[in-house]
C-alpha atoms as a PDB file:
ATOM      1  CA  UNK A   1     -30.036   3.495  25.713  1.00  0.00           C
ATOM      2  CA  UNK A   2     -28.978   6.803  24.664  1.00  0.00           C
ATOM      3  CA  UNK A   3     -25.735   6.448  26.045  1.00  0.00           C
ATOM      4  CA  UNK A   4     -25.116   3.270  24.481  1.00  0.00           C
ATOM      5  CA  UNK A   5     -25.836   5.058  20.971  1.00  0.00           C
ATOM      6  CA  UNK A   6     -23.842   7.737  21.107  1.00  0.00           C
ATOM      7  CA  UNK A   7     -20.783   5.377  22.418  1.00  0.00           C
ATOM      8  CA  UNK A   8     -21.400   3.731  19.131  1.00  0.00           C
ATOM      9  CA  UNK A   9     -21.292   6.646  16.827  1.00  0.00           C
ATOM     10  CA  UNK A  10     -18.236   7.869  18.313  1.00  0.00           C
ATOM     11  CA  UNK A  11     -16.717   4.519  18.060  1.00  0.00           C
ATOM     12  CA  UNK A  12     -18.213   4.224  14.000  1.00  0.00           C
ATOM     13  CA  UNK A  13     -16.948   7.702  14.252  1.00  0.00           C
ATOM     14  CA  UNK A  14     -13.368   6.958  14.851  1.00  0.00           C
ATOM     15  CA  UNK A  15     -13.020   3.789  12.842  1.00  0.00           C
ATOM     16  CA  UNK A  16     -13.982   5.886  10.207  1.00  0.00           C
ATOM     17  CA  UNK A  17     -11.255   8.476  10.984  1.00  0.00           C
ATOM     18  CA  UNK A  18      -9.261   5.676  10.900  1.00  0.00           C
ATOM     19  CA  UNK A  19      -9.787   4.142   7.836  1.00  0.00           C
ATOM     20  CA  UNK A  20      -9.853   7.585   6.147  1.00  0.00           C
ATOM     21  CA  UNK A  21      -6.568   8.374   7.930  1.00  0.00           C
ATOM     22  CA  UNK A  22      -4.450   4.939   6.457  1.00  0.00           C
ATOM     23  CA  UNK A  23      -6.649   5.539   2.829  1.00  0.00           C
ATOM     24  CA  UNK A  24      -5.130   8.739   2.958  1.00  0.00           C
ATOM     25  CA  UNK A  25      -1.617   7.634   3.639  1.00  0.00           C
ATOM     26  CA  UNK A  26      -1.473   5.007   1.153  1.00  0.00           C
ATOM     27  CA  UNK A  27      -2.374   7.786  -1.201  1.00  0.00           C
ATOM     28  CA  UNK A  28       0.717   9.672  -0.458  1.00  0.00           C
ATOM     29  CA  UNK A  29       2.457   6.739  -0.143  1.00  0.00           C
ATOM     30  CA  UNK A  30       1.620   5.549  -3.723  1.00  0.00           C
ATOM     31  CA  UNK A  31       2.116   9.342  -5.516  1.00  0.00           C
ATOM     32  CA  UNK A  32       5.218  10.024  -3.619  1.00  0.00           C
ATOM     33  CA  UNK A  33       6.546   6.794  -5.762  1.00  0.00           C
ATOM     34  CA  UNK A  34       5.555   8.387  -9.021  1.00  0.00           C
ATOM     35  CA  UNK A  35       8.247  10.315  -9.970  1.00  0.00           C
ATOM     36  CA  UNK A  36      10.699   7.700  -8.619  1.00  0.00           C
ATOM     37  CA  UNK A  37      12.532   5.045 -10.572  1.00  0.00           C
ATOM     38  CA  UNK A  38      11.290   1.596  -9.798  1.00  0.00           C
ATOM     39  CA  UNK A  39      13.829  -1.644  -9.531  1.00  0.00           C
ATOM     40  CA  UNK A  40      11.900  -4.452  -9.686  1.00  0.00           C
ATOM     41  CA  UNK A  41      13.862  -6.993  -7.117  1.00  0.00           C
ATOM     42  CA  UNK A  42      13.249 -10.687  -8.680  1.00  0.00           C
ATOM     43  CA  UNK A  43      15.111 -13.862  -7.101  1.00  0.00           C
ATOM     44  CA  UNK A  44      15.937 -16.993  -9.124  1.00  0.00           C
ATOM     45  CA  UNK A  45      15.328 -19.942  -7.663  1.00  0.00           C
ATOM     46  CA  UNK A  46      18.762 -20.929  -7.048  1.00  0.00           C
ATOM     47  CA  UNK A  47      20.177 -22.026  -3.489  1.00  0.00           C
ATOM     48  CA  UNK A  48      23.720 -23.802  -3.776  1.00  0.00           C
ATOM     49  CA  UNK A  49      26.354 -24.938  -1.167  1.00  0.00           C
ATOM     50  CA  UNK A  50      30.353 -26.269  -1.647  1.00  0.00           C
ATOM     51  CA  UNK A  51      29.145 -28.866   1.178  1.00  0.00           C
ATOM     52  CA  UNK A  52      25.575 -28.411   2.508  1.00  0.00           C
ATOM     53  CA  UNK A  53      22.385 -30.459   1.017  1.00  0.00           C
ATOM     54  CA  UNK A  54      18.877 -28.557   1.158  1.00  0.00           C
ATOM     55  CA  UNK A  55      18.075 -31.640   3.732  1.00  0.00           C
ATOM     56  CA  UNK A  56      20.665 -30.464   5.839  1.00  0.00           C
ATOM     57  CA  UNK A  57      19.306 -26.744   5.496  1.00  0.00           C
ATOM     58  CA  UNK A  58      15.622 -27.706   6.247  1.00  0.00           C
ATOM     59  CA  UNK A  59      16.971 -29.767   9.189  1.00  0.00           C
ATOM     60  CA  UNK A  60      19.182 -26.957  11.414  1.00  0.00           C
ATOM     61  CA  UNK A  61      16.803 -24.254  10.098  1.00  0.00           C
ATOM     62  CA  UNK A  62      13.438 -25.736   9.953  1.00  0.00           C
ATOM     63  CA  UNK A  63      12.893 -24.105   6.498  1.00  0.00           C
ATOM     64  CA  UNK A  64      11.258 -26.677   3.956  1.00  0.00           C
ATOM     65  CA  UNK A  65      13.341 -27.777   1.327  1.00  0.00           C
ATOM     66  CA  UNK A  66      10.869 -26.399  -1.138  1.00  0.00           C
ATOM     67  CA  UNK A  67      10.763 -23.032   0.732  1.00  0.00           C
ATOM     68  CA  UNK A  68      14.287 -22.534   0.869  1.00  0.00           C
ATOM     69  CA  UNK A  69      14.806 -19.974  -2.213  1.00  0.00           C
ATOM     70  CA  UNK A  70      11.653 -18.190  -1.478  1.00  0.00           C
ATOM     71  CA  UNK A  71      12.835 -17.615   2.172  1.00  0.00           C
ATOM     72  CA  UNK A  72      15.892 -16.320   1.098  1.00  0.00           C
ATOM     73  CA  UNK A  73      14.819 -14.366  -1.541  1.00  0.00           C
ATOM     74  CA  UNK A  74      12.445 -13.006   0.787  1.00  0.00           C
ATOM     75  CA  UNK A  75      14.667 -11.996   3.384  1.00  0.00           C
ATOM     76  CA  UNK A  76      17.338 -10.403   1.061  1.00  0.00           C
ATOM     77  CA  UNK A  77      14.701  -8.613  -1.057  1.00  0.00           C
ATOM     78  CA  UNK A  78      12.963  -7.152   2.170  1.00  0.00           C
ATOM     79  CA  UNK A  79      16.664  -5.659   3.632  1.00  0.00           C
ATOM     80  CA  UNK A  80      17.199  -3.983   0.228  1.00  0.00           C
ATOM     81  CA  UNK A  81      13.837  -2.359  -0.063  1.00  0.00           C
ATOM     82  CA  UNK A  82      13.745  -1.209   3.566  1.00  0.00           C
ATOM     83  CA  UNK A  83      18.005  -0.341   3.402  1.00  0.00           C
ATOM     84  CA  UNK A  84      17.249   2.331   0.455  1.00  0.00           C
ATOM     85  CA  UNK A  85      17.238   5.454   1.709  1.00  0.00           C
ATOM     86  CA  UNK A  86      17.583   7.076  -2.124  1.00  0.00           C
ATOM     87  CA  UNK A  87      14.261   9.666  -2.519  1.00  0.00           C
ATOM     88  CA  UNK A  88      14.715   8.887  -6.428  1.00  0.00           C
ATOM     89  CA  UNK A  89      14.738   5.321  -6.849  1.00  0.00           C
ATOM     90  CA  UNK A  90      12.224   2.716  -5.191  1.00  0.00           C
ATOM     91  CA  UNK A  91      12.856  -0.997  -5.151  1.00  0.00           C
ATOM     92  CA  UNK A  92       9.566  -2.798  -5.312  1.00  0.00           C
ATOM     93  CA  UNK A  93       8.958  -6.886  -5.009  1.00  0.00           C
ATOM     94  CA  UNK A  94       6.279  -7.828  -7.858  1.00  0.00           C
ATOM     95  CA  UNK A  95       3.243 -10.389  -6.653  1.00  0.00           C
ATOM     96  CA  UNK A  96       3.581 -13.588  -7.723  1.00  0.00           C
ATOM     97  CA  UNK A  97       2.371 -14.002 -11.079  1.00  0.00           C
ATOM     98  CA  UNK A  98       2.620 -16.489 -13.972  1.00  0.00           C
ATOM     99  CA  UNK A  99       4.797 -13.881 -15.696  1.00  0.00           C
ATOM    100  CA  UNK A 100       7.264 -13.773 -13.485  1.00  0.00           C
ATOM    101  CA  UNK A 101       7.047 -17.367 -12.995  1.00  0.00           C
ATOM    102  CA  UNK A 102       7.394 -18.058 -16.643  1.00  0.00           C
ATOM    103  CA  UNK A 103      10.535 -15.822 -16.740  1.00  0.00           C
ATOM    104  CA  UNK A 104      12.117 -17.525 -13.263  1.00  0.00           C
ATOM    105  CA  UNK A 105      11.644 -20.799 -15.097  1.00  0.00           C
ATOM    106  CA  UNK A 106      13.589 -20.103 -18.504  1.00  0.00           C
ATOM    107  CA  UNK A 107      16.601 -18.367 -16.915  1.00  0.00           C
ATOM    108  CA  UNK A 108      19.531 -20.144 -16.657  1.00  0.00           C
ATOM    109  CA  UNK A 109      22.860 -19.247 -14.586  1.00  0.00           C
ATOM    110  CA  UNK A 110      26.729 -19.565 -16.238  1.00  0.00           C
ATOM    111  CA  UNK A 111      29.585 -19.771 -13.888  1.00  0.00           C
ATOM    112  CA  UNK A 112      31.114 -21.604 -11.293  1.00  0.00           C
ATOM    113  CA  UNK A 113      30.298 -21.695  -7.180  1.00  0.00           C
ATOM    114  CA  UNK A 114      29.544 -17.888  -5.815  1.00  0.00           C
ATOM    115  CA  UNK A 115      30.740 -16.657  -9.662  1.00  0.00           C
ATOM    116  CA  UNK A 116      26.911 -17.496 -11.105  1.00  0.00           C
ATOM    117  CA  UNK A 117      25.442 -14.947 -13.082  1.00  0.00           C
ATOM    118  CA  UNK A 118      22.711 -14.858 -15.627  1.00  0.00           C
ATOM    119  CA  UNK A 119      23.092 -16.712 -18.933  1.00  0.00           C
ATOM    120  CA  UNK A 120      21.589 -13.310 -20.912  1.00  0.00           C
ATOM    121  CA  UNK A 121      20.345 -15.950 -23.866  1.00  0.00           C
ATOM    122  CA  UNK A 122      17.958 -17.369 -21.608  1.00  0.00           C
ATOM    123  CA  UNK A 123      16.062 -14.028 -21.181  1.00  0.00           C
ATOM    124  CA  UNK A 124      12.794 -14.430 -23.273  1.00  0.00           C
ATOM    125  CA  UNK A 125      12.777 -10.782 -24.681  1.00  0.00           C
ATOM    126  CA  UNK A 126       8.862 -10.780 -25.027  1.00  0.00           C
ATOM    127  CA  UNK A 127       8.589 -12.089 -22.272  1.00  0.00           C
ATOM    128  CA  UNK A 128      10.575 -10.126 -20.587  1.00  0.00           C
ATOM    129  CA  UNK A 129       9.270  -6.570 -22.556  1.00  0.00           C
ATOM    130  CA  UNK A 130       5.825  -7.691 -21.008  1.00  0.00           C
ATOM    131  CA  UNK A 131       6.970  -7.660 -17.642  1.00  0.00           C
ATOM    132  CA  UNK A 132       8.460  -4.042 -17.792  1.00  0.00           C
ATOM    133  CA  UNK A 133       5.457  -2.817 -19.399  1.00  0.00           C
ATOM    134  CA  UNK A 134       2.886  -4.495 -17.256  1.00  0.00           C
ATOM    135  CA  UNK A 135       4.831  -3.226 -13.924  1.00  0.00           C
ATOM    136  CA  UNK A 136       6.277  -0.042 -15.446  1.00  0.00           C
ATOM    137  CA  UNK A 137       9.349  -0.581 -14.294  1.00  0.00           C
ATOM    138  CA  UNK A 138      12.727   1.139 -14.994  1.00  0.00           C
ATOM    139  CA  UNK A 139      15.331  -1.692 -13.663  1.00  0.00           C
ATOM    140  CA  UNK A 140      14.665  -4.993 -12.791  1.00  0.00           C
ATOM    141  CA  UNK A 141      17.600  -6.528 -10.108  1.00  0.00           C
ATOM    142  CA  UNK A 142      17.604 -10.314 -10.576  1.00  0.00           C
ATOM    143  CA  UNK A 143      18.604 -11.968  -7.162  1.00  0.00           C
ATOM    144  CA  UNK A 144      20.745 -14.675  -8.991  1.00  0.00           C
ATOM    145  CA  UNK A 145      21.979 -16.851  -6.347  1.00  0.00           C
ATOM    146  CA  UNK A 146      22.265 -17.633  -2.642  1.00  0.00           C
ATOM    147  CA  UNK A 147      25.526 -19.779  -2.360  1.00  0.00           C
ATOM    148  CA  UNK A 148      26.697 -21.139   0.796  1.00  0.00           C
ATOM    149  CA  UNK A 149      30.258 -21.709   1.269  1.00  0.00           C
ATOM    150  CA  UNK A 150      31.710 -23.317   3.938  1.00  0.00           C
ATOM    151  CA  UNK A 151      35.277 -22.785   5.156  1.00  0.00           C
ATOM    152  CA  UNK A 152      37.047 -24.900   7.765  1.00  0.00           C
ATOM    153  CA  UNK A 153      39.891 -22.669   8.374  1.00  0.00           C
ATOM    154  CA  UNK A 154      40.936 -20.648   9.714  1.00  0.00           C
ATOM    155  CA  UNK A 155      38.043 -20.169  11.374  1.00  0.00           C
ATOM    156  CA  UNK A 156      34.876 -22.764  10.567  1.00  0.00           C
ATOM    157  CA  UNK A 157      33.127 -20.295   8.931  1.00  0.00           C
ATOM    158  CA  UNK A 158      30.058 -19.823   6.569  1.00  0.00           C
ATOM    159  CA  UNK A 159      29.468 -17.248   4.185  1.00  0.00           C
ATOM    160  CA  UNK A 160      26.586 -16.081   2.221  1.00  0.00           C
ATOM    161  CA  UNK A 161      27.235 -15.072  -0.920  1.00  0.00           C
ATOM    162  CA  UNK A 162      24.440 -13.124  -2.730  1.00  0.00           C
ATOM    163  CA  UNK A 163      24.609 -12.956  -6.449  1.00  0.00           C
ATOM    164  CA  UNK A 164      23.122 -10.430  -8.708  1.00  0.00           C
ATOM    165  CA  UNK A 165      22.462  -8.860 -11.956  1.00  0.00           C
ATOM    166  CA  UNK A 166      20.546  -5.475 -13.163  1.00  0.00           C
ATOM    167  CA  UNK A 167      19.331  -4.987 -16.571  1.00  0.00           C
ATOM    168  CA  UNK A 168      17.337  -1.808 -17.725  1.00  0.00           C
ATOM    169  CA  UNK A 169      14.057  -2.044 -19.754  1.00  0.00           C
ATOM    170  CA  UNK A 170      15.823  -2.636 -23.040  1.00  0.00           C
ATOM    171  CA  UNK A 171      17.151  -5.962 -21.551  1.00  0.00           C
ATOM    172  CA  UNK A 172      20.887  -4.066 -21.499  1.00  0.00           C
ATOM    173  CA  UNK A 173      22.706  -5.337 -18.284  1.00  0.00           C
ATOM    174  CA  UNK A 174      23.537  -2.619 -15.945  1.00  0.00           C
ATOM    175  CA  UNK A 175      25.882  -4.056 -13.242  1.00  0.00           C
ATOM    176  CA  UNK A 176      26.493  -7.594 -11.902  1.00  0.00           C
ATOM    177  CA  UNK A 177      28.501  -8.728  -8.908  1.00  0.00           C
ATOM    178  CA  UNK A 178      28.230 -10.353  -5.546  1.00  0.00           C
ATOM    179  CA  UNK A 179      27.780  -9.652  -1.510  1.00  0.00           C
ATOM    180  CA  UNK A 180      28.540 -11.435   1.175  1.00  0.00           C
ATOM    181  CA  UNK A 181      28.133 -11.932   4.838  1.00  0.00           C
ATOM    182  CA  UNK A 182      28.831 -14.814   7.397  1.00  0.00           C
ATOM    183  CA  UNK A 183      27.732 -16.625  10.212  1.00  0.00           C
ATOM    184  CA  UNK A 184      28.965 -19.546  12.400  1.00  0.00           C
ATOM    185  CA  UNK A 185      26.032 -21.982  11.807  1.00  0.00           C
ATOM    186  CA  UNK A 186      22.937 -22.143   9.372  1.00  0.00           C
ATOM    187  CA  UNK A 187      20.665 -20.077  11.023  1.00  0.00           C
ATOM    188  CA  UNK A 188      16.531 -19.662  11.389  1.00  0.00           C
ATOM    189  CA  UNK A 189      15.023 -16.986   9.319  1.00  0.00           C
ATOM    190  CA  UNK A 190      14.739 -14.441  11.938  1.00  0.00           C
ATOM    191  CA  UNK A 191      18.452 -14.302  12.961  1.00  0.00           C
ATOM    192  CA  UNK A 192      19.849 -14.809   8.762  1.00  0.00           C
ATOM    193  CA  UNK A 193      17.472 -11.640   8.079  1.00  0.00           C
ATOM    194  CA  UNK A 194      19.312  -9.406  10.630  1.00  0.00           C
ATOM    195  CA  UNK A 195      22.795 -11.205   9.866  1.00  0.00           C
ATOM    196  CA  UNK A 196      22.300 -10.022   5.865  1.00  0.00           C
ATOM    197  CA  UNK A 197      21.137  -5.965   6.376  1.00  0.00           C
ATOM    198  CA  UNK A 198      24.552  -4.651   5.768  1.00  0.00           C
ATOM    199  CA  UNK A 199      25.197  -6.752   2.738  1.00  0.00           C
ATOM    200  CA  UNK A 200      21.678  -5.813   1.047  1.00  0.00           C
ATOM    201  CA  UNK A 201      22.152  -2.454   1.775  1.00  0.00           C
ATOM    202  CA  UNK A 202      25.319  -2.761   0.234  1.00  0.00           C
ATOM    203  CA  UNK A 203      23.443  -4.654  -2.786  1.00  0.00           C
ATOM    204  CA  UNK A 204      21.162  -1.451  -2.866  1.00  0.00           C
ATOM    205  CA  UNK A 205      23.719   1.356  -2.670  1.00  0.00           C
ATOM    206  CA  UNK A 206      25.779  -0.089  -5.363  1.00  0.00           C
ATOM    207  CA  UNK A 207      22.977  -0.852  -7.577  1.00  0.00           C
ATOM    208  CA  UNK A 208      21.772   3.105  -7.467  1.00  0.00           C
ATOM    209  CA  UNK A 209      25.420   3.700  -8.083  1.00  0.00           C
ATOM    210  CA  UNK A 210      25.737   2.055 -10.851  1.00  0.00           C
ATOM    211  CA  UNK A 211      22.232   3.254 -11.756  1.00  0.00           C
ATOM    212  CA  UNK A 212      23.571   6.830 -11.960  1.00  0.00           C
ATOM    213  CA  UNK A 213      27.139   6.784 -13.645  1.00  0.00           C
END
């Protein structure tokens, strides 16, 4: 009986230990951000192809048609927050709140195929001053657009171009362009998530850089 006591106070002992241990690392985790510059990384709800439906997506990938952006947007926003390797600046994805859905849903893109970039009058500036306030960030990076274009030749190709725009906290746009990267065939979420690293951390290094000038 004794034995079977002190087996559990050792065990309460070291879940304890635990739990102190990861309390303790989030800690430093969360004041090691502090000082840094946060990017918010938003993504619009824009997926758009020069010859593939969303059926056709949801069929070869088995991504629901109404998942689509946010599994994108997921995938490109993870790669840029774990590609930064800058110990100043921190990107950061925001929960989901009716904030940022009420900002997703006013914006509006101007341009044509892989060229689409925020239409700045469509920014709500309260709404957009409440955002920066309530998450205290410095930048937010708008993932505009995920455009697939397909090329026949030379080589059947498709490429995914990433679109995207950074504004500061006054609203002022920082930087806009676009990334891209290709594969031979839509792919699952697993394989498009290691196909797009380079090109987010290419989104993230140039958005720092233009960050800094």
């Amino acid at each position: 009986m004794k034995a079977i006591i002190f087996k559990g106070i050792i065990l309460g002992l070291s879940v304890l230990g635990f739990s102190l241990s990861a309390y303790a690392e989030d800690n430093v985790n969360e004041n090691s951000n502090v000082s840094k510059k946060k990017v918010l990384v938003i993504g619009l709800d824009y997926v758009n192809s020069n010859y593939f439906p969303q059926s056709m997506i949801t069929e070869e990938t088995g991504i629901p048609t109404d998942s689509i952006s946010y599994t994108y947007n997921k995938i490109i926003t993870s790669n840029i927050i774990n590609a930064n390797k800058d110990k100043d600046y921190v990107f950061v994805s925001p929960a989901a709140s009716s904030e940022i859905s009420e900002i997703i849903d006013n914006i509006k893109l101007e341009g044509e195929e892989e060229e689409k970039y925020i239409d700045p009058s469509t920014l709500d500036d309260n709404e957009y001053s409440h955002l920066m306030d309530n998450t205290h960030a410095d930048y937010v990076l708008f993932l505009n657009q995920h455009y697939l274009k397909w090329q026949e030749e030379p080589l059947r190709t498709l490429f995914h171009f990433v679109s995207y725009s950074l504004y500061d906290k006054n609203q002022k746009e920082i930087t806009k362009g676009n990334n891209y990267f290709t594969c031979m065939n839509l792919e699952k979420a697993d394989k498009l998530s290691k196909a797009s690293r380079k090109s987010s951390s290419k989104i993230a290094s140039t958005v720092i850089k233009s960050i800094k000038k």
